[in-house]
Protein backbone atom coordinates (compact mmCIF):
# COMPACT_ATOMS: atom_id res chain seq x y z
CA UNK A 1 -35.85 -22.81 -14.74
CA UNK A 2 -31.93 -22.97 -14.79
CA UNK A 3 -31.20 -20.30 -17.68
CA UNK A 4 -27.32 -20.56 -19.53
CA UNK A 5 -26.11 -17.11 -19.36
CA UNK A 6 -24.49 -15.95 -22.58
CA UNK A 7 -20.84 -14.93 -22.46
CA UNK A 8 -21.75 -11.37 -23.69
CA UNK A 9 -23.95 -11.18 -20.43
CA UNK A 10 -21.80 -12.40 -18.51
CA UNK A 11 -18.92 -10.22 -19.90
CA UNK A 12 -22.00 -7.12 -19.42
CA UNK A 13 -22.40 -7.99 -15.39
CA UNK A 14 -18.76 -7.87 -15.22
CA UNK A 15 -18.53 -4.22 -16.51
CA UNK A 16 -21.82 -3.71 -14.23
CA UNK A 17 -19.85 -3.93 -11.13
CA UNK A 18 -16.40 -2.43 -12.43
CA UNK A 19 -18.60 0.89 -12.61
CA UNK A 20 -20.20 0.40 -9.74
CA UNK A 21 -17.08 -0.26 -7.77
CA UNK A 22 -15.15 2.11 -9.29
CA UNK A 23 -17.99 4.90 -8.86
CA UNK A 24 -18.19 3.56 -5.08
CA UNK A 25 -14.31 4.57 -4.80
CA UNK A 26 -14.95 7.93 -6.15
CA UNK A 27 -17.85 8.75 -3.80
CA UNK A 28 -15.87 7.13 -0.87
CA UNK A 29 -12.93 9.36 -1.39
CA UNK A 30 -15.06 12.37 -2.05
CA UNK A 31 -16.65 12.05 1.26
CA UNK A 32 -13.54 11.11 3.18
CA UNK A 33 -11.51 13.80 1.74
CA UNK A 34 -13.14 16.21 -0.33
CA UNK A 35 -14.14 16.30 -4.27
CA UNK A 36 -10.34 16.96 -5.78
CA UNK A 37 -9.05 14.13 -3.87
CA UNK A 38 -11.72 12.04 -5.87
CA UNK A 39 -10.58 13.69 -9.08
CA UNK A 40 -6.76 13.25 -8.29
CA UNK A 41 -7.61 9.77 -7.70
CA UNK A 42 -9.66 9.24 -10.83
CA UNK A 43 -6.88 11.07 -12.69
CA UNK A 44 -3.56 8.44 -11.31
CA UNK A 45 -5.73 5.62 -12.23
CA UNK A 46 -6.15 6.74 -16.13
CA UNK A 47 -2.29 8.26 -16.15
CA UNK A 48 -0.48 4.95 -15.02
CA UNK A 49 -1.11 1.86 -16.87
CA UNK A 50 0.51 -0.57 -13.54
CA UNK A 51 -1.90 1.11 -10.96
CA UNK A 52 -4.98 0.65 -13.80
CA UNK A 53 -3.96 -3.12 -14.32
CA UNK A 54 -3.53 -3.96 -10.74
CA UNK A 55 -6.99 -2.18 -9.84
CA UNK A 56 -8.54 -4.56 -13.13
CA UNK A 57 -7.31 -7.37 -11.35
CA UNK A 58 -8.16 -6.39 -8.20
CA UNK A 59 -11.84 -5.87 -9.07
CA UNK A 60 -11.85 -9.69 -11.25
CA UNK A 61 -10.70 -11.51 -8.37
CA UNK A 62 -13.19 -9.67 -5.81
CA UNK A 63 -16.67 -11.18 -8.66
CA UNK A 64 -14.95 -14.37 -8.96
């Protein structure tokens, strides 16, 4: 059965593997160099709006 996928679905898979790519950064970085590291890196990411963009775009063009 070939089932059309509603845009808010598709908009809600989208988000799906933002967070999960952006919690597998966190964990990555915690484990290579320690919990604050994570944090600091958490931290840039919501403090400058160019790094937050380019990871956004980063992340469309990797489920495209």
């Amino acid at each position: 059965m070939n089932e059309t996928r509603s845009g808010a679905e598709l908009l809600e898979d989208a988000c799906a593997r933002r967070i999960f790519n952006v919690i597998f950064r966190l964990t990555s970085i915690s484990d290579l160099y320690g919990p604050g590291r994570a944090v600091e890196w958490a931290q840039s990411m919501l403090d400058d709006p160019e790094l937050l963009t380019a990871f956004a775009r980063s992340q469309r063009r990797a489920s495209t």
